[in-house]
Protein backbone atom coordinates (compact mmCIF):
# COMPACT_ATOMS: atom_id res chain seq x y z
CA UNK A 1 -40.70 12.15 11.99
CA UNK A 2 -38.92 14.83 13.92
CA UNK A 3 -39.34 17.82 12.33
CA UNK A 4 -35.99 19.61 14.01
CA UNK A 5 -33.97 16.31 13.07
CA UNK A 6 -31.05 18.08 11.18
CA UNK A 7 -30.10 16.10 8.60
CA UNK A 8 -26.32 16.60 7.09
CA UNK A 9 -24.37 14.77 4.32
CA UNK A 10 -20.82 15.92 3.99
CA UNK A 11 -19.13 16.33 0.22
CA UNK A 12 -15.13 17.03 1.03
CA UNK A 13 -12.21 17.50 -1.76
CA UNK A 14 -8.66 17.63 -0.90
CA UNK A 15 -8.53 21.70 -2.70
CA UNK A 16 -10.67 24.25 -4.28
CA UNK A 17 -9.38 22.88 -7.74
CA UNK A 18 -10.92 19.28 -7.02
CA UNK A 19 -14.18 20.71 -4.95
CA UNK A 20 -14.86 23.75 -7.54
CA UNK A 21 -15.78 21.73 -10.41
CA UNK A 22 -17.64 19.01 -8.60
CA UNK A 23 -20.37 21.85 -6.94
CA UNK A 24 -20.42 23.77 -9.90
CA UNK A 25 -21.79 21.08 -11.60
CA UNK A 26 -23.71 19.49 -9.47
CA UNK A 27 -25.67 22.97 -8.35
CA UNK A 28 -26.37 23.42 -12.52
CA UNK A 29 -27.66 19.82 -12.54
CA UNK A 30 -29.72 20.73 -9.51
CA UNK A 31 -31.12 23.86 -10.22
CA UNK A 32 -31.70 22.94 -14.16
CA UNK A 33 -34.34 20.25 -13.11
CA UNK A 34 -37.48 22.15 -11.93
CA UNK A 35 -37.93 18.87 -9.90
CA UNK A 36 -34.98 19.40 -8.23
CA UNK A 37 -34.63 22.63 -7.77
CA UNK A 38 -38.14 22.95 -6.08
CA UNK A 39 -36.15 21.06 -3.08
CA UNK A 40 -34.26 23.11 -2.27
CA UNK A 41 -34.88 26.11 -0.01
CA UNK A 42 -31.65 27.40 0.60
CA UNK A 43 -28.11 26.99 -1.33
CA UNK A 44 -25.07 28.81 -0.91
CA UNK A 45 -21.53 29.14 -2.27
CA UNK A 46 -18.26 30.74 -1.68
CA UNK A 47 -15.84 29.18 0.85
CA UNK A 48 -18.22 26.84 2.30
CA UNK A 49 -21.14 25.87 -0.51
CA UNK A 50 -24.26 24.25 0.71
CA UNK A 51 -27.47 23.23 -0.01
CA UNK A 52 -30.46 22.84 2.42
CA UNK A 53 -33.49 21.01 1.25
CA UNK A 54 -36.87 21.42 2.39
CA UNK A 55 -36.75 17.94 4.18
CA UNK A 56 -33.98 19.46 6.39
CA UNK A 57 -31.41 17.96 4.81
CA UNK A 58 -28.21 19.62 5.09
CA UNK A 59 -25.33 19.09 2.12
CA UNK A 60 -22.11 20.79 3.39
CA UNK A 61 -19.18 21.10 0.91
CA UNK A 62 -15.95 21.14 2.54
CA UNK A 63 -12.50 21.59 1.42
CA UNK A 64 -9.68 20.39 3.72
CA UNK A 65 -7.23 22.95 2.65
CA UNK A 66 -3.89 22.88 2.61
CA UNK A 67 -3.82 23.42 6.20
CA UNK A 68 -4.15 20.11 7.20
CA UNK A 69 -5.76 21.24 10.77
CA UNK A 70 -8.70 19.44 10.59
CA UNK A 71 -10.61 23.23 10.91
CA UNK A 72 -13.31 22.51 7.74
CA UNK A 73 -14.29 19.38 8.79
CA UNK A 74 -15.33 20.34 12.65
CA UNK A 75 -18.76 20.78 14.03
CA UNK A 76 -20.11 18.65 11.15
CA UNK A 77 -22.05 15.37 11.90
CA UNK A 78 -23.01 13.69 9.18
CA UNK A 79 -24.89 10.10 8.56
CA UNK A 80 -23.42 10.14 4.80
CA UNK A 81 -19.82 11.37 3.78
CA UNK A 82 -18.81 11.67 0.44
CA UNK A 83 -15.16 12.19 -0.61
CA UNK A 84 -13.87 13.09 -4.16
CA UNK A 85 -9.55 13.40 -5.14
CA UNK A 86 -9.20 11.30 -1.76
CA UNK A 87 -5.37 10.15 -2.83
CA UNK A 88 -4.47 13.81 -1.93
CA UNK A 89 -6.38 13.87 1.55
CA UNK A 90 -5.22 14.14 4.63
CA UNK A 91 -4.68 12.13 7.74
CA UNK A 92 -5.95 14.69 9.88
CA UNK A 93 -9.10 15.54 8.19
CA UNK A 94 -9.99 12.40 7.93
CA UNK A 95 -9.65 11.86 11.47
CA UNK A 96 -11.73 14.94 12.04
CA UNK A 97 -14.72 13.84 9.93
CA UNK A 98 -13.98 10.02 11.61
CA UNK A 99 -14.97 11.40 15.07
CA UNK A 100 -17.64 13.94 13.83
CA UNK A 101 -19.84 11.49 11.83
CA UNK A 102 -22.75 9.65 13.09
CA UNK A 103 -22.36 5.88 13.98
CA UNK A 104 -23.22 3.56 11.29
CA UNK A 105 -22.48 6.50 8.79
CA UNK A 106 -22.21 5.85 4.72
CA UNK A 107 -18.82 6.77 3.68
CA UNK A 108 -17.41 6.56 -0.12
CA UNK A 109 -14.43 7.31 -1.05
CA UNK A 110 -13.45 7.93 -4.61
CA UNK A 111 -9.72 9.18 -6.01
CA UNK A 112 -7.07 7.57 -8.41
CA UNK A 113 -3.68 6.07 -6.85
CA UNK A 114 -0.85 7.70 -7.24
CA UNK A 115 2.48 8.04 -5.70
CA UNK A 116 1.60 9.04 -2.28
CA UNK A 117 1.36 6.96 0.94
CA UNK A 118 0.70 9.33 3.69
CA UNK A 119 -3.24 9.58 2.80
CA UNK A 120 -6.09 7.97 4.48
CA UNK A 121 -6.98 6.63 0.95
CA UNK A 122 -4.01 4.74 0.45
CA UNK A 123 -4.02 3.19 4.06
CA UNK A 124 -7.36 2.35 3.82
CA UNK A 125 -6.63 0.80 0.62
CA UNK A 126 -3.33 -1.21 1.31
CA UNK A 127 -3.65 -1.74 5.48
CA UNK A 128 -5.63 -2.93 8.35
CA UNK A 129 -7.02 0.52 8.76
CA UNK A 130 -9.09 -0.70 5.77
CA UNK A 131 -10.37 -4.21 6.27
CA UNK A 132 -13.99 -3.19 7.23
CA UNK A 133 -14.37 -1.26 4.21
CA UNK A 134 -15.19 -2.57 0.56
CA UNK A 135 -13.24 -1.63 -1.87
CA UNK A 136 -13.18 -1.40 -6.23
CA UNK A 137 -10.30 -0.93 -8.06
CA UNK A 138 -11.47 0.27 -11.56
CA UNK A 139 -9.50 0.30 -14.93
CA UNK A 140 -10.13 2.91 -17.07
CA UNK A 141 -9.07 1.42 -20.30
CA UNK A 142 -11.32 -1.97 -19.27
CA UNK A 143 -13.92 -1.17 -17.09
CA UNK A 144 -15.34 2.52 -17.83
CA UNK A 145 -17.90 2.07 -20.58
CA UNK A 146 -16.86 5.17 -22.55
CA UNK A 147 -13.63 2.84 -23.86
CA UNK A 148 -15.85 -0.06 -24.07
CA UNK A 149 -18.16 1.46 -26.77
CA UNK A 150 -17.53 0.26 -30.55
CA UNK A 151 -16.16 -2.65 -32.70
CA UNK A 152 -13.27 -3.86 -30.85
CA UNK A 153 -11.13 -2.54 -33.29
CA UNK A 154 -11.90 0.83 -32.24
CA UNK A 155 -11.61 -0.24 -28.81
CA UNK A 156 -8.22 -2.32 -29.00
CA UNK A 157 -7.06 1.49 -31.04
CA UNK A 158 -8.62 3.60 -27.90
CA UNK A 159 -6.18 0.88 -26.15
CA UNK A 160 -3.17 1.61 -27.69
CA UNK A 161 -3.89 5.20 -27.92
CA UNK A 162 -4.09 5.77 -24.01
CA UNK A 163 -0.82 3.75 -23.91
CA UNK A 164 1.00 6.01 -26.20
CA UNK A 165 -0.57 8.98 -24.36
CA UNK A 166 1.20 7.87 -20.86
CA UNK A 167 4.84 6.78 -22.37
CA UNK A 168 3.70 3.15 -22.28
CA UNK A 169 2.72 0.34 -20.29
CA UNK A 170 5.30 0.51 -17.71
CA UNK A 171 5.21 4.53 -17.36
CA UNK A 172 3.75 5.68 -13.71
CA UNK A 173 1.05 7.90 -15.01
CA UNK A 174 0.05 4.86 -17.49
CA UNK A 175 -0.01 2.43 -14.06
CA UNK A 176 -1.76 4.96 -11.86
CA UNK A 177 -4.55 6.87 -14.44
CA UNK A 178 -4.91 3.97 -16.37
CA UNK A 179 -4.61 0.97 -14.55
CA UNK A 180 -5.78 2.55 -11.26
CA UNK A 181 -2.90 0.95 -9.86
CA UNK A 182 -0.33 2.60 -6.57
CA UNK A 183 3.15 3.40 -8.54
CA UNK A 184 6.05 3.50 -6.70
CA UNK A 185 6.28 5.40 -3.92
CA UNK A 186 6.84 8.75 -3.44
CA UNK A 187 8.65 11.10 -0.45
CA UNK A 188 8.08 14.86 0.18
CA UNK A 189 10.53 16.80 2.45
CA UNK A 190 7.62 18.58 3.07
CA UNK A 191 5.11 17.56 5.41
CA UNK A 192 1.69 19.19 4.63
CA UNK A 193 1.44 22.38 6.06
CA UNK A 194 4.28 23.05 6.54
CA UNK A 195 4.99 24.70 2.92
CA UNK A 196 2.74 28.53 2.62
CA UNK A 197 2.70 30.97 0.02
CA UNK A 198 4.18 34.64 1.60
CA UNK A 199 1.65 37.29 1.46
C-alpha cells in the first residue's frame, strides 16, 4: 500500500441550501461516534468542507454555484463521486467532474425530477448520454418505508393525504415529489449564469 496514494471522494450539491444540510449532518453523525471520529485527522468547513481520514482519504464537498463555470469542481480526482439535488445541476460541472475523475470511478446520482431538462440528471435519465448507467426511479408514497409502516388503512390515509397535500393526482408537484416522475417541461429565459444579484 502506497502510503502517499491520495485518496479523494467527491460530495457535490447544486447550492449551499442543498450542500449545507447534507455536511452538517453528516459531520454530527461523524464526530458523535467515537469510532468515527477517531478517523479522522483533519475536517474543515466553510466554502469548501472536508474531511481527511487517517487512511488518506480525502472527502471534498463541493458546491457548483450558481456560476456554472465548472471552477469548484477542478483539480479534483476522485475514484467515488457522490451527487445530492442533481435535477438542479449543471451541464458544465458535470463535465468538469466527468474529465477530473479517475477511470472506472463510482458515481451516484440522487435528486427528484422536476420540470427542468437542461441538467445532466435528466439527460442521463431520459437519453443516450445515460445508457451505461443504472438507474431507480423511486415512489415516495410506494416504495419509501416510512409510508409503508402500519395497517393499510393508515397507509391507504397517508395515501390520500399526500394527494391532497399536492392538489391531486394530476398536479406537477404530486407527479414529480410523489411519483418521482419528469412533469412537463419547463423553459427559463435565463440561461444559468447569466442572472447575478448587484452588490
Amino acid at each position: 500500500e502506497n502510503k502517499d496514494q491520495k485518496d479523494e471522494i467527491l460530495v457535490c450539491a447544486p447550492t449551499e441550501g442543498h450542500l449545507d444540510p447534507l455536511v452538517n449532518n453528516l459531520f454530527s453523525d461523524v464526530f458523535n461516534n467515537v469510532l468515527f471520529r477517531s478517523l479522522v485527522m483533519q475536517r474543515a468547513k466553510g466554502d469548501k468542507p472536508l474531511l481527511l481520514t487517517r487512511s488518506n482519504l480525502w472527502i471534498y464537498f463541493r458546491l457548483e454555484g450558481t456560476a456554472g463555470d465548472g471552477r469548484n469542481m477542478v483539480a479534483l480526482h476522485p475514484f467515488k463521486i457522490y451527487g445530492d439535488e442533481m435535477a438542479y445541476s449543471s451541464q458544465v460541472d458535470h463535465r468538469y467532474r466527468i474529465d477530473g475523475a479517475q477511470p472506472d470511478a463510482m458515481w451516484r446520482y440522487s435528486g427528484v425530477p422536476n420540470d427542468v431538462r437542461t441538467s445532466p440528471f435528466y439527460s442521463i435519465d431520459q437519453s443516450d448520454m445515460g445508457s451505461s448507467w443504472s438507474k431507480h426511479h423511486l415512489c415516495l408514497l410506494y416504495d419509501n418505508p416510512l409510508f409503508l409502516k402500519g395497517t393499510k388503512a393508515q397507509v391507504e390515509r397517508r395515501q390520500r393525504e399526500k394527494i391532497r397535500e399536492h392538489g391531486g393526482e394530476d398536479s406537477p408537484s404530486y407527479k414529480t415529489q410523489v411519483l418521482g416522475q419528469w412533469g412537463a417541461e419547463a423553459a427559463s429565459s435565463f440561461p444559468p449564469g447569466s442572472v447575478s444579484w448587484a452588490s
